[in-house]
C-alpha atoms as a PDB file:
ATOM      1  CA  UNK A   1       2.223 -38.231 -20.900  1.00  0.00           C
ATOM      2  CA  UNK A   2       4.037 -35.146 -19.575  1.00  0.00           C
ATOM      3  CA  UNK A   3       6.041 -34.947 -16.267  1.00  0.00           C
ATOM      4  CA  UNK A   4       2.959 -32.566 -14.953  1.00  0.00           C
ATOM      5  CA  UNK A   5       0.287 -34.988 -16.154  1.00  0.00           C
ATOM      6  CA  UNK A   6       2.049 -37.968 -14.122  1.00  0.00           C
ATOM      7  CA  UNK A   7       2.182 -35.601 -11.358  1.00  0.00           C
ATOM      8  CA  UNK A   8      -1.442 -34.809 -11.257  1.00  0.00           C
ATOM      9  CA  UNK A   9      -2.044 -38.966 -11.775  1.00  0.00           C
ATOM     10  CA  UNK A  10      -0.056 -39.354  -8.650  1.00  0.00           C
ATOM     11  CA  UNK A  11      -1.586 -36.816  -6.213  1.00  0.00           C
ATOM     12  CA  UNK A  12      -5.127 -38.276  -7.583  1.00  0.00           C
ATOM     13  CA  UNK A  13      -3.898 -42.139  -6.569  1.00  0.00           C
ATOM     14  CA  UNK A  14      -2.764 -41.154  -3.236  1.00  0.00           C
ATOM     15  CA  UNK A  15      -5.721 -39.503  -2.116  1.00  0.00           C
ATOM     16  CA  UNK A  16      -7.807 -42.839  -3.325  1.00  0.00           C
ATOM     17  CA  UNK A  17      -5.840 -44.693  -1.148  1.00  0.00           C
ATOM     18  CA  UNK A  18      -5.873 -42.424   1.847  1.00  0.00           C
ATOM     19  CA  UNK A  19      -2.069 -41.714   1.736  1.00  0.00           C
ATOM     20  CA  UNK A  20      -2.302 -38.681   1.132  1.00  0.00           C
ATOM     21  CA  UNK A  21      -1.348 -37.018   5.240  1.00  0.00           C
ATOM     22  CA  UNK A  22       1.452 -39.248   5.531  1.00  0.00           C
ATOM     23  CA  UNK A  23       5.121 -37.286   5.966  1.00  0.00           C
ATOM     24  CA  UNK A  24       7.066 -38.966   3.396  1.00  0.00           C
ATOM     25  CA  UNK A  25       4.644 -38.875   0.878  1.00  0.00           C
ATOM     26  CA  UNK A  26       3.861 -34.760   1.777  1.00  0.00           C
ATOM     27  CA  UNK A  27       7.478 -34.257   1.180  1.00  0.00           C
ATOM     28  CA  UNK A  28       7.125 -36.011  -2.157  1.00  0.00           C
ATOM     29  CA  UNK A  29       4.136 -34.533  -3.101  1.00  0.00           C
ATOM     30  CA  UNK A  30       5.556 -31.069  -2.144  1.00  0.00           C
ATOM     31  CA  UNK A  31       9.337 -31.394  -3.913  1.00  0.00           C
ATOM     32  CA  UNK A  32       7.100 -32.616  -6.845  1.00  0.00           C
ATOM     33  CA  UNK A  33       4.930 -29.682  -7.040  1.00  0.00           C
ATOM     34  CA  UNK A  34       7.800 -27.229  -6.383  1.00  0.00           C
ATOM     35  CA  UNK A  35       9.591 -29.088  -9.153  1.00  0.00           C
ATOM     36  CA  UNK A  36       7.107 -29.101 -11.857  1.00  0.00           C
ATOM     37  CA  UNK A  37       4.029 -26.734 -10.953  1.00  0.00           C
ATOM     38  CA  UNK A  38       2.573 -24.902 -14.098  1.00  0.00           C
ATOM     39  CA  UNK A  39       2.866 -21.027 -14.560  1.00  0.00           C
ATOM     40  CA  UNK A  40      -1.350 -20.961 -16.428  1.00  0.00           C
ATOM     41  CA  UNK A  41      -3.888 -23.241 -16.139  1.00  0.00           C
ATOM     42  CA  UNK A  42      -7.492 -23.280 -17.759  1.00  0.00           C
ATOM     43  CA  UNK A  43     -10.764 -22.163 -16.004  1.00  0.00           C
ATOM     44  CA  UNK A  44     -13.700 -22.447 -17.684  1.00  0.00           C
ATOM     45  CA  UNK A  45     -11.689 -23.071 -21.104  1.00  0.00           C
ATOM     46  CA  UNK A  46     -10.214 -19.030 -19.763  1.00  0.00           C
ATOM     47  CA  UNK A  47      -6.661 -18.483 -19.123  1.00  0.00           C
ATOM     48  CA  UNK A  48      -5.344 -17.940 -15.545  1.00  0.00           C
ATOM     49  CA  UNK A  49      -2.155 -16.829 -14.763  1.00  0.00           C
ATOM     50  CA  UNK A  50      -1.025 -18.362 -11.304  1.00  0.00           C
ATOM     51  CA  UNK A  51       1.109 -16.533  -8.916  1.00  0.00           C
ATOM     52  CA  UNK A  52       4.706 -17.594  -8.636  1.00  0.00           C
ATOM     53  CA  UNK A  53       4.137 -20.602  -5.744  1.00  0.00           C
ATOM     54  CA  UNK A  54       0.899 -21.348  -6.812  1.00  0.00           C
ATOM     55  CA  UNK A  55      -0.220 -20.838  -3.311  1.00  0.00           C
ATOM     56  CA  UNK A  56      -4.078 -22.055  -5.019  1.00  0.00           C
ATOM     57  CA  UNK A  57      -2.077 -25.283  -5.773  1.00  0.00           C
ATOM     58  CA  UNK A  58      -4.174 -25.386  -8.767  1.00  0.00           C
ATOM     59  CA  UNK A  59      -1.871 -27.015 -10.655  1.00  0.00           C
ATOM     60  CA  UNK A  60      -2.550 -29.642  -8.544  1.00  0.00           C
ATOM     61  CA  UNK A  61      -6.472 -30.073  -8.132  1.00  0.00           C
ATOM     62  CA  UNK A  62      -9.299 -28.845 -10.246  1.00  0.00           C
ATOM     63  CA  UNK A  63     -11.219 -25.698  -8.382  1.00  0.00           C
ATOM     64  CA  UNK A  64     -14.888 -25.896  -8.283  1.00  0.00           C
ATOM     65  CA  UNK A  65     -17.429 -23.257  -7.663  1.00  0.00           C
ATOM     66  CA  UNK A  66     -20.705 -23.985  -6.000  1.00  0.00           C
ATOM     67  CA  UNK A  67     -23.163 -25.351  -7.566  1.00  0.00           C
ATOM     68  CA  UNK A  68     -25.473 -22.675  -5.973  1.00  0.00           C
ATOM     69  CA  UNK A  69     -23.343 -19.866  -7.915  1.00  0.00           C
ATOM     70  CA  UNK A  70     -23.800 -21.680 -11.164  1.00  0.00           C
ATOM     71  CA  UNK A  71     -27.021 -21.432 -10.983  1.00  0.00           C
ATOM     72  CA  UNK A  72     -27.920 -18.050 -10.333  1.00  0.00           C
ATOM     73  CA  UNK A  73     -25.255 -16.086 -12.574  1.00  0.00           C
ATOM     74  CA  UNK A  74     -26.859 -15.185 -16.265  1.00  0.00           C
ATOM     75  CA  UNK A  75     -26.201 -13.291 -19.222  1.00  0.00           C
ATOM     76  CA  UNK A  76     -26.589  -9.004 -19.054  1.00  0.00           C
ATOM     77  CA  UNK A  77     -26.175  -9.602 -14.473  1.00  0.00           C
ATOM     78  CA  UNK A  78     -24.269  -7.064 -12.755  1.00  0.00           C
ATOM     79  CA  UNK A  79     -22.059  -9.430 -10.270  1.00  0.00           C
ATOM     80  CA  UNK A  80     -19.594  -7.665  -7.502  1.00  0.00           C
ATOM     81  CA  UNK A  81     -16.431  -9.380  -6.325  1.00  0.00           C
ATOM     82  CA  UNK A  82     -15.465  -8.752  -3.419  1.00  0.00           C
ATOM     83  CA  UNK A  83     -11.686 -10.152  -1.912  1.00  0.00           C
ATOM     84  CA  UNK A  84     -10.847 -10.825  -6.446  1.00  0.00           C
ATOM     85  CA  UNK A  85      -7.481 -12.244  -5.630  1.00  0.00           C
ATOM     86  CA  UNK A  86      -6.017 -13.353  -8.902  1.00  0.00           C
ATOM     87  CA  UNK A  87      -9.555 -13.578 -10.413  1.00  0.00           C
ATOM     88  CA  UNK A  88     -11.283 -17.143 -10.855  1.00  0.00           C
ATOM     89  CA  UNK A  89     -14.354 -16.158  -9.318  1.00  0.00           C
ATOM     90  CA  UNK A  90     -14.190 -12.602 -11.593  1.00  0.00           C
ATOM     91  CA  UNK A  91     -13.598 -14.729 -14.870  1.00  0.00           C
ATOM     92  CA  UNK A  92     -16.635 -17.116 -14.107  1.00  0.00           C
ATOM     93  CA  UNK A  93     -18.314 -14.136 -13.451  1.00  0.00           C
ATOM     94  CA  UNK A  94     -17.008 -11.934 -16.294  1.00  0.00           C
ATOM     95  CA  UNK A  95     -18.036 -14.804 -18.951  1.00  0.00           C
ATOM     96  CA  UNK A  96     -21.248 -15.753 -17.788  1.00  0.00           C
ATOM     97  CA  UNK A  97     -22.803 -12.171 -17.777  1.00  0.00           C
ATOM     98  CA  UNK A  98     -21.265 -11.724 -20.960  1.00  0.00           C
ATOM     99  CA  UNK A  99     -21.157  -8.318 -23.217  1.00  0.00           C
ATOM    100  CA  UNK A 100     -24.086  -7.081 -21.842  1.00  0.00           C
ATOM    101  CA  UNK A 101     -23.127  -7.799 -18.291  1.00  0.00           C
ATOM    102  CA  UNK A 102     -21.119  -6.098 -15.691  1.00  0.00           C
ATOM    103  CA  UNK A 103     -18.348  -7.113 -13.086  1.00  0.00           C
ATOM    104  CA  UNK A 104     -17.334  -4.735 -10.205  1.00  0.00           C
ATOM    105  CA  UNK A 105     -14.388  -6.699  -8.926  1.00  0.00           C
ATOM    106  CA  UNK A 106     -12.074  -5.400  -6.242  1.00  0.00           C
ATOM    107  CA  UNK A 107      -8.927  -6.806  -5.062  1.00  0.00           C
ATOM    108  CA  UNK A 108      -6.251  -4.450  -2.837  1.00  0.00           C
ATOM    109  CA  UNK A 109      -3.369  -6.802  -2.572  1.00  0.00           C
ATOM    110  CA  UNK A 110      -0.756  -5.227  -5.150  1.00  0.00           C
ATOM    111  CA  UNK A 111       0.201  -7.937  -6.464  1.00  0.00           C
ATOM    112  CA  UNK A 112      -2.698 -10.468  -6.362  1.00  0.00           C
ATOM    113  CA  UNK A 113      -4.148  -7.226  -8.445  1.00  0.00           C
ATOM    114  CA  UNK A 114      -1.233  -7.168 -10.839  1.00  0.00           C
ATOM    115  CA  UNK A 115      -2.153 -10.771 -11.891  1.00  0.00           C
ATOM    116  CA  UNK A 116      -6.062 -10.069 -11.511  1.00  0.00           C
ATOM    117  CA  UNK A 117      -5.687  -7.537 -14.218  1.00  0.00           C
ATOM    118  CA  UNK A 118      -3.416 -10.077 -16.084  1.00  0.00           C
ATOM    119  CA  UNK A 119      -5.841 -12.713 -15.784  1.00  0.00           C
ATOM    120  CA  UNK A 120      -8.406 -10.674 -17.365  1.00  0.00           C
ATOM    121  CA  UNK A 121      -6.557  -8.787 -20.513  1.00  0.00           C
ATOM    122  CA  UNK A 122      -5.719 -11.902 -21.152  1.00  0.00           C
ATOM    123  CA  UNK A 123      -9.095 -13.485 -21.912  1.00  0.00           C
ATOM    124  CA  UNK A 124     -10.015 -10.431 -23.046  1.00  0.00           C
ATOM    125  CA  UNK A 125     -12.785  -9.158 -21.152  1.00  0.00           C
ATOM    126  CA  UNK A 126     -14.375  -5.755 -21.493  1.00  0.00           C
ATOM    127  CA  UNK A 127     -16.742  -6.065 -18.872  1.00  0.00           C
ATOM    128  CA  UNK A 128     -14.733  -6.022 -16.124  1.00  0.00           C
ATOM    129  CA  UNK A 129     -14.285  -3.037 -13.952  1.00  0.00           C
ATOM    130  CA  UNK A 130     -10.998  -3.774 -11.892  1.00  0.00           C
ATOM    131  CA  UNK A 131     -10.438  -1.414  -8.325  1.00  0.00           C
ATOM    132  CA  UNK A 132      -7.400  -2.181  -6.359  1.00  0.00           C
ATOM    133  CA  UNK A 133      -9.181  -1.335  -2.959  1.00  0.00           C
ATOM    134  CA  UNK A 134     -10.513  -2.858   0.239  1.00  0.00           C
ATOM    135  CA  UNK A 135     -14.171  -2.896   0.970  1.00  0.00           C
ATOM    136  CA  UNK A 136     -15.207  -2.409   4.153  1.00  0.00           C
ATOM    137  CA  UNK A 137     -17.841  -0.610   6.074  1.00  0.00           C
ATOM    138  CA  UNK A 138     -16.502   3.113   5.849  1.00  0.00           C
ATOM    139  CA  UNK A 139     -14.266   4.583   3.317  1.00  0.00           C
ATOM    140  CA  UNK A 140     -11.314   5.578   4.231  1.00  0.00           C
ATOM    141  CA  UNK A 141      -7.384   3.505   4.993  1.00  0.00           C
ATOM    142  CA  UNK A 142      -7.551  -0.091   6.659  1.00  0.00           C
ATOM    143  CA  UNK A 143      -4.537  -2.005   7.572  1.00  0.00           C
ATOM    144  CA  UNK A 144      -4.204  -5.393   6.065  1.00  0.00           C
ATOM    145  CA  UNK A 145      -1.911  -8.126   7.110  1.00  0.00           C
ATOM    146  CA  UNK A 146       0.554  -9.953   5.154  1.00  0.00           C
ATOM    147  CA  UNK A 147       0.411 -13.659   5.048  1.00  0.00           C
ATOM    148  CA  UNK A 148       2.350 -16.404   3.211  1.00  0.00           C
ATOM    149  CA  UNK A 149      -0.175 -17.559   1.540  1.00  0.00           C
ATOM    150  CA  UNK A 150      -1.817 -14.733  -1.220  1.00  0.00           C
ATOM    151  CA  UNK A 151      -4.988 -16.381  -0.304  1.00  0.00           C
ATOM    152  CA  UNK A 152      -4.913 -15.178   2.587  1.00  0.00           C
ATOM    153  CA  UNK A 153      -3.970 -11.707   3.312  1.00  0.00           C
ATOM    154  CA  UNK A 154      -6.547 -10.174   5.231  1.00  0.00           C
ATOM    155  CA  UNK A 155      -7.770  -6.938   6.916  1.00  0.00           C
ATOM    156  CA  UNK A 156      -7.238  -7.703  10.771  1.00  0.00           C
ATOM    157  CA  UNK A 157      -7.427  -5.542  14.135  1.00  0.00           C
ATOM    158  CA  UNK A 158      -5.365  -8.133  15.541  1.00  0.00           C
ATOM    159  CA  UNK A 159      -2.089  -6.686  14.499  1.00  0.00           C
ATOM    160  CA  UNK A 160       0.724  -9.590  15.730  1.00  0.00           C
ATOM    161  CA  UNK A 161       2.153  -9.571  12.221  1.00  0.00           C
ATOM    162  CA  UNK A 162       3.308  -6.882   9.785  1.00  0.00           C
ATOM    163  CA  UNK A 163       0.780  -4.836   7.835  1.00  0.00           C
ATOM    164  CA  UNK A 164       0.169  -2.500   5.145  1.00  0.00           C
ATOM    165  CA  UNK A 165      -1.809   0.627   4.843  1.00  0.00           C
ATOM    166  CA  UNK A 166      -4.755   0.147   1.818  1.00  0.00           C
ATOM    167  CA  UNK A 167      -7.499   2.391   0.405  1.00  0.00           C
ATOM    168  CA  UNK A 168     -10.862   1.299   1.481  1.00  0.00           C
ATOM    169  CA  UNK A 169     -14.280   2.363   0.684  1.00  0.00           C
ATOM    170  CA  UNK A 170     -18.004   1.273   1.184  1.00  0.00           C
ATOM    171  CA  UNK A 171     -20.181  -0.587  -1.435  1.00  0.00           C
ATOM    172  CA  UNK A 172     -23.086   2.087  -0.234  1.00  0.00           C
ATOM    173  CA  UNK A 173     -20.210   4.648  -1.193  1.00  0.00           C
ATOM    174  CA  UNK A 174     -19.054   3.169  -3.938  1.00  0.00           C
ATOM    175  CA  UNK A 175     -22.111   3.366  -5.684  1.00  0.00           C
ATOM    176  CA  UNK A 176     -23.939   6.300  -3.781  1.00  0.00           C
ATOM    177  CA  UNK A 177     -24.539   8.729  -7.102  1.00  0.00           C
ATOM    178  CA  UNK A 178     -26.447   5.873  -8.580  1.00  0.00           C
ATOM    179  CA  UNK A 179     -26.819   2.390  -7.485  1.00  0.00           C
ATOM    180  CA  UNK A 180     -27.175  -0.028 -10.302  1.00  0.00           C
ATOM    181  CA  UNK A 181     -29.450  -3.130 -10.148  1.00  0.00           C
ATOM    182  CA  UNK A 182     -26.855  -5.738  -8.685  1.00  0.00           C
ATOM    183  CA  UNK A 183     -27.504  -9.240  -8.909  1.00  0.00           C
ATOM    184  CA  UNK A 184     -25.072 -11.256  -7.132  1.00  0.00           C
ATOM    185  CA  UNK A 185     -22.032  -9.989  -4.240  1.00  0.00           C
ATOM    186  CA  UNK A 186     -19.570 -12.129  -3.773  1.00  0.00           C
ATOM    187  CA  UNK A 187     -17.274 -11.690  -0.701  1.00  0.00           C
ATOM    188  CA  UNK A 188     -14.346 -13.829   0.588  1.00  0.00           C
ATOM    189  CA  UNK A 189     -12.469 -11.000   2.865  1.00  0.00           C
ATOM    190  CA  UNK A 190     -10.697 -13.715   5.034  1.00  0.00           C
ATOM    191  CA  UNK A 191     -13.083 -12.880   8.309  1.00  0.00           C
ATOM    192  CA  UNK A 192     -13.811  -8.957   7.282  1.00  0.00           C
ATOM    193  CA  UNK A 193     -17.149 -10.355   5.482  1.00  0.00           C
ATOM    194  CA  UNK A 194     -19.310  -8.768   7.674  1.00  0.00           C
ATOM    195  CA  UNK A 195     -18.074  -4.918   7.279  1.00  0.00           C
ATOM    196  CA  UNK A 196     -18.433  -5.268   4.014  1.00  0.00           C
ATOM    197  CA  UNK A 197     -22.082  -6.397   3.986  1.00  0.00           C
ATOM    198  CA  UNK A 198     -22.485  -3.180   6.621  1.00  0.00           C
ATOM    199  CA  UNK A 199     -21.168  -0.836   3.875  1.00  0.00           C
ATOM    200  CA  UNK A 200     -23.408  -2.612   1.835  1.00  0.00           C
ATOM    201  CA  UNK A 201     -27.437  -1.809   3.484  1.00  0.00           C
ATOM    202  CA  UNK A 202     -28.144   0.385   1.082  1.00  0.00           C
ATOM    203  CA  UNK A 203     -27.238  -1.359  -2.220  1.00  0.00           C
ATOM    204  CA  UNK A 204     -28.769  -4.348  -0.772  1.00  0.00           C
ATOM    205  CA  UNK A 205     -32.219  -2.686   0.388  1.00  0.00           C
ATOM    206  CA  UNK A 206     -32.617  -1.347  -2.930  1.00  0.00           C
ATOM    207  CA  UNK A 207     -31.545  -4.725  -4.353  1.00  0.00           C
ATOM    208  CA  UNK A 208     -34.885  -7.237  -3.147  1.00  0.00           C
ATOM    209  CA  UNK A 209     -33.593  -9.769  -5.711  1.00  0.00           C
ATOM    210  CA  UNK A 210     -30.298  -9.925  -5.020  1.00  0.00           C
ATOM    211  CA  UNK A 211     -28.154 -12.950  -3.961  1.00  0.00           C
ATOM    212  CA  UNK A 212     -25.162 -13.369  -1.672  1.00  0.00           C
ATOM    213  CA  UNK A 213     -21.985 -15.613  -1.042  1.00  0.00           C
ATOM    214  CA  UNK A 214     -19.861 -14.612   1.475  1.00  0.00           C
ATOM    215  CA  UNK A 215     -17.022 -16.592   3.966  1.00  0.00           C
ATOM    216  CA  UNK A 216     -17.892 -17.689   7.551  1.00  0.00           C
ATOM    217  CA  UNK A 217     -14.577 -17.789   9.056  1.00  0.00           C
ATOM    218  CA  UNK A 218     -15.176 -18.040  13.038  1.00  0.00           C
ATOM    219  CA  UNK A 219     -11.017 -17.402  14.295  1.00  0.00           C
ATOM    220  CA  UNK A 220     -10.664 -14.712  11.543  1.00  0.00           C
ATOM    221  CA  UNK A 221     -14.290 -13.119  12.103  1.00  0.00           C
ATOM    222  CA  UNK A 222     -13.126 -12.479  15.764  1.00  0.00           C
ATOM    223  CA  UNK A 223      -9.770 -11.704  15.243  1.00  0.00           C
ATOM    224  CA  UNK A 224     -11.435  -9.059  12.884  1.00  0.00           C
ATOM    225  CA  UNK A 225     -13.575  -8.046  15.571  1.00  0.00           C
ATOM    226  CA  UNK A 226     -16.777  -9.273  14.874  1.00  0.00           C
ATOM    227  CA  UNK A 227     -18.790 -11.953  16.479  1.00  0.00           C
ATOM    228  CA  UNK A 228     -20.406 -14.884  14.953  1.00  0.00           C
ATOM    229  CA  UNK A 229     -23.904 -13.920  15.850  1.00  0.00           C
ATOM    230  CA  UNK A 230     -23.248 -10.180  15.185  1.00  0.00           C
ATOM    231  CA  UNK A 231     -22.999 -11.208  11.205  1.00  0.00           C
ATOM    232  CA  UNK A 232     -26.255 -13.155  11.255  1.00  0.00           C
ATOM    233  CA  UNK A 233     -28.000 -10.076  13.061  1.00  0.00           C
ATOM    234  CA  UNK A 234     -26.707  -7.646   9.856  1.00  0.00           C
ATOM    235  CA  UNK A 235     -27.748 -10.871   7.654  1.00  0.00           C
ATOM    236  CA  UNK A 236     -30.997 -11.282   9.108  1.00  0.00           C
ATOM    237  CA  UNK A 237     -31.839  -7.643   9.288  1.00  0.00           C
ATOM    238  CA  UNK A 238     -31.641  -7.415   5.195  1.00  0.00           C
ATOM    239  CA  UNK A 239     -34.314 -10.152   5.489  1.00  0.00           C
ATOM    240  CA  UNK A 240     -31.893 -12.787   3.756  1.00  0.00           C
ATOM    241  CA  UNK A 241     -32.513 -16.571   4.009  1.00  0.00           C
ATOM    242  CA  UNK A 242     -29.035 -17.971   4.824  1.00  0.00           C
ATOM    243  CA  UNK A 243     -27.533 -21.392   3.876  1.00  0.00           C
ATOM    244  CA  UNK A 244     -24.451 -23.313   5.054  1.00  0.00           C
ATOM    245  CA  UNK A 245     -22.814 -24.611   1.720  1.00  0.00           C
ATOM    246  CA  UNK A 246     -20.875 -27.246   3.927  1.00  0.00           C
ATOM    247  CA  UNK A 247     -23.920 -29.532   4.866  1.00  0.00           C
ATOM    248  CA  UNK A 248     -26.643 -27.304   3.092  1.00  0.00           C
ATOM    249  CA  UNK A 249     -28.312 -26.363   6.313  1.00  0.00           C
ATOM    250  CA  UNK A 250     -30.596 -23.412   7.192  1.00  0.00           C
ATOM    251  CA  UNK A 251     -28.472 -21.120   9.089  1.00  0.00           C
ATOM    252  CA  UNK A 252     -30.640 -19.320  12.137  1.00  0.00           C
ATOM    253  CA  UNK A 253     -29.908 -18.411  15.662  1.00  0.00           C
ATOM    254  CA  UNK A 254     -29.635 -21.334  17.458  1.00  0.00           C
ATOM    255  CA  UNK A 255     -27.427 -23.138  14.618  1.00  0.00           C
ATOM    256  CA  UNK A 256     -25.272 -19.950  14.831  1.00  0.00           C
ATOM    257  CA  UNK A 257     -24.601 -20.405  18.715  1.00  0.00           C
ATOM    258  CA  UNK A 258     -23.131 -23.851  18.214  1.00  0.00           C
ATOM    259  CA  UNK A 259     -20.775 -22.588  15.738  1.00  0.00           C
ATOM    260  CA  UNK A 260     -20.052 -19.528  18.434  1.00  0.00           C
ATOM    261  CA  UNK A 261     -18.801 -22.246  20.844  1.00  0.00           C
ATOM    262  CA  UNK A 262     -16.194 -23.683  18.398  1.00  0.00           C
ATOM    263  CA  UNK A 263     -13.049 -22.008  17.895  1.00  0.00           C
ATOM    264  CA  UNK A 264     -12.261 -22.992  14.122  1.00  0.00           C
ATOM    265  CA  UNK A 265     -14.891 -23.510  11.629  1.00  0.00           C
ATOM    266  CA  UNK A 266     -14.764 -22.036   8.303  1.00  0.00           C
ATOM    267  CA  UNK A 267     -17.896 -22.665   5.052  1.00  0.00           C
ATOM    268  CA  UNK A 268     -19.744 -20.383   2.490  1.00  0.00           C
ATOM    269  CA  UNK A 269     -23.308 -18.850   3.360  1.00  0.00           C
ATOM    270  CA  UNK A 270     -25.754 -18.883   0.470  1.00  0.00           C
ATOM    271  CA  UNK A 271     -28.065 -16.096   1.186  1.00  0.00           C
ATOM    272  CA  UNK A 272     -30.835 -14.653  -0.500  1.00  0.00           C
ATOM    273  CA  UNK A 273     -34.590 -13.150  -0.150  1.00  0.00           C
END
């Protein structure tokens, strides 16, 4: 067994026996993961490239996608991805639609894009059309903030930290000489989910069947500058059926005003017609 393998063998035995908060062994687990962290891993038996700290940590734990998702992407679907990062949702995507299918996957960091585009020559994919843009609700230049983590770089109006300048554009834009039958949008946008699905009305109008993942992120929403309940009134003006992926709850008003009272909660919406 290999020095990594061991690793992965201890982080798994910790966490069974609920040690896995305490400081000494987070300073263990963290020189060991500095120490020995992979540069690839496999994804659905893909390649993925990991960025240089492995700020995923999925060298360290196995990353699973709803089981919602599985279930609704099919061969010859044209899937969007919005927020790409390095690309495991776009190489899920990107294999189960196959030849015949499409993938619209956009990503502005530069260099979570450098290793998205990595990540896909790699396996290669031909389906895969890559844009190294924000999506938002107008097209035009948003700021987005840097963050340690890669995961989480995010467009913000609450501009404490530094920022850079990035191309945005609309989905409605994007699309607006011919919008193609889309099957599935995916959006993780670190709080900015709901611009993007109001960039989005008219691709979704057109698109009855279509279905939806997106973040619910209440500290970044409003740091973003949109309320909890002003998402679910864009969401429930498309007509869409929402579902919290955390306790697989129907999402409506009322449930959405308890969450507006909390200051930190963060799950996936399922939504669909």
């Amino acid at each position: 067994m290999n020095f990594f393998k061991l690793y992965i063998s201890f982080v798994k035995k910790v966490k069974g026996h609920g040690l896995s908060k305490l400081p000494l062994i987070l300073q263990l687990n963290s020189f060991l993961f500095k120490s020995i962290k992979t540069k690839e891993v496999e994804f659905f038996n893909c390649r993925v490239l990991l960025d240089k700290y492995d700020k995923y940590h999925l060298s360290s734990r196995d990353y699973e996608l709803p089981v919602e998702v599985k279930n609704t992407v099919f061969t010859g679907q044209t899937i969007i991805d919005v927020g790409a990062s390095i690309g495991l949702y776009t190489i899920f995507f990107a294999k189960m639609v196959g030849e015949n299918g499409k993938v619209y996957a956009f990503e502005p960091e530069p260099h979570n894009f450098e290793l998205l585009k990595k990540n896909i020559t790699i396996n290669g994919f031909k389906n895969v059309i890559l844009e190294n843009k924000a999506v938002s609700d107008v097209s035009g230049t948003v700021k987005m903030e840097v963050a340690e983590n890669v995961a989480n770089h995010r467009i913000t109006k609450n501009l404490l930290k530094p920022t850079f300048d990035v191309e945005s554009i609309s989905i409605d834009d994007y699309f607006k000489n011919k919008i193609p039958k889309i099957d599935f949008l995916k959006i993780d946008t670190e709080g900015y989910d709901g611009y993007v699905i109001s960039g989005s009305t008219k691709t979704l109008t057109e698109n009855p069947s279509v279905k939806i993942l997106l973040e619910f992120h209440t500290k970044f929403m409003r740091e973003a500058g949109l309320e909890p309940l002003n998402l679910f009134k864009i969401l429930s003006d498309l007509k869409l059926k929402i579902i919290d992926l955390k306790n697989n709850k129907r999402v409506d008003e009322s449930y959405i005003k308890k969450l507006d009272k909390l200051d930190y909660y963060s799950t996936n919406f399922f939504c669909e017609r």
